[in-house]
Protein backbone atom coordinates (compact mmCIF):
# COMPACT_ATOMS: atom_id res chain seq x y z
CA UNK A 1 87.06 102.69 75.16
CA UNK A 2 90.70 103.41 74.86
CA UNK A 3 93.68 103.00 76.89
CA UNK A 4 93.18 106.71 78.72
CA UNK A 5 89.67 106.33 79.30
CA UNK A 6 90.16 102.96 80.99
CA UNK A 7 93.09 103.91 83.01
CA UNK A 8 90.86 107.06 84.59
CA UNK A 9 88.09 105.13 85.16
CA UNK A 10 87.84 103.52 88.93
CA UNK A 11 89.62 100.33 89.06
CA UNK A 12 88.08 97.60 91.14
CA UNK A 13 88.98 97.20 95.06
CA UNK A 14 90.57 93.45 94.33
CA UNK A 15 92.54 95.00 91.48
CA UNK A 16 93.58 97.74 93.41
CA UNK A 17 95.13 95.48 96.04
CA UNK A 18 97.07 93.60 93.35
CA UNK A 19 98.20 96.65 91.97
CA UNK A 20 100.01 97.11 95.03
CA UNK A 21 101.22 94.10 95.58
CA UNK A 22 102.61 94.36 91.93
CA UNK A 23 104.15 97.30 93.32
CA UNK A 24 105.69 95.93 95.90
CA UNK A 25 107.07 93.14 94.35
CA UNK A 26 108.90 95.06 91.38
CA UNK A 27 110.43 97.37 94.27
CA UNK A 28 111.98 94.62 95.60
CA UNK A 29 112.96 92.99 92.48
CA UNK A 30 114.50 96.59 91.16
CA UNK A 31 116.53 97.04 94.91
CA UNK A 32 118.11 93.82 94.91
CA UNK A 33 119.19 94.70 91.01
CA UNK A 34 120.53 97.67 92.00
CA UNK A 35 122.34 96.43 95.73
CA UNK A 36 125.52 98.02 95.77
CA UNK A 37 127.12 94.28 96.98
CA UNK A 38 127.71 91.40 95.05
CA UNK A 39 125.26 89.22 94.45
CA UNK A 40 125.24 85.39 93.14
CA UNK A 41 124.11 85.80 88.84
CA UNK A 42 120.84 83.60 89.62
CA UNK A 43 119.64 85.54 92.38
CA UNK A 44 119.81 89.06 90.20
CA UNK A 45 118.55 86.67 87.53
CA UNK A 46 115.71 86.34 89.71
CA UNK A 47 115.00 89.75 90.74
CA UNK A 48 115.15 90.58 86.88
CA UNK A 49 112.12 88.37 86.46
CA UNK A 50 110.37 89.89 89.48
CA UNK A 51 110.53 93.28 88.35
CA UNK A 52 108.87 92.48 85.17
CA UNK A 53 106.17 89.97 86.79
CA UNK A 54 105.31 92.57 89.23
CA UNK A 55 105.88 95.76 86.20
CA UNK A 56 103.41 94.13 84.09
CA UNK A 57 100.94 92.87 86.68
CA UNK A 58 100.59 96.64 88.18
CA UNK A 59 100.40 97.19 84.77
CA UNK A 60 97.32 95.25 83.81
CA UNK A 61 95.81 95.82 86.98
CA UNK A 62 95.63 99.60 86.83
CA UNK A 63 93.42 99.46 83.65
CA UNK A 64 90.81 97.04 84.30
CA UNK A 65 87.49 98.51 84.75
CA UNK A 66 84.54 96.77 86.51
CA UNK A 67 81.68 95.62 84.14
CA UNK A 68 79.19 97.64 82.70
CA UNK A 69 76.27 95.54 84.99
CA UNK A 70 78.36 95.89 87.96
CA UNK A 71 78.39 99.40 88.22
């Protein structure tokens, strides 16, 4: 199964949830990089990380695929 087949199969409801939450959190991590204030270096530091933590766990998330005996 490759990488297009997996991501149109239906993704699982617990992955779906972290999906969004993945969502959510690299939205906020990508708004406070882009405030138009100034902003102490460790906090955009900090959103830097959270926008690839949550990138890569919507990421993964998104193209899991139940098992075969669970379907």
């Amino acid at each position: 199964m490759n990488l297009i087949e997996r991501a149109n199969r239906p993704t699982p409801k617990f992955f779906r949830v972290l999906r969004n939450i993945g969502l959510t959190v690299a939205a906020i991590g990508t708004s406070i990089i882009a405030a138009p204030v100034a902003l102490p270096a460790i906090l955009v530091k900090l959103a830097g990380y959270l926008a690839v933590a949550g990138t890569v766990m919507s990421g993964v998330s998104q193209v899991t695929v139940p098992n075969e005996s669970e379907e």
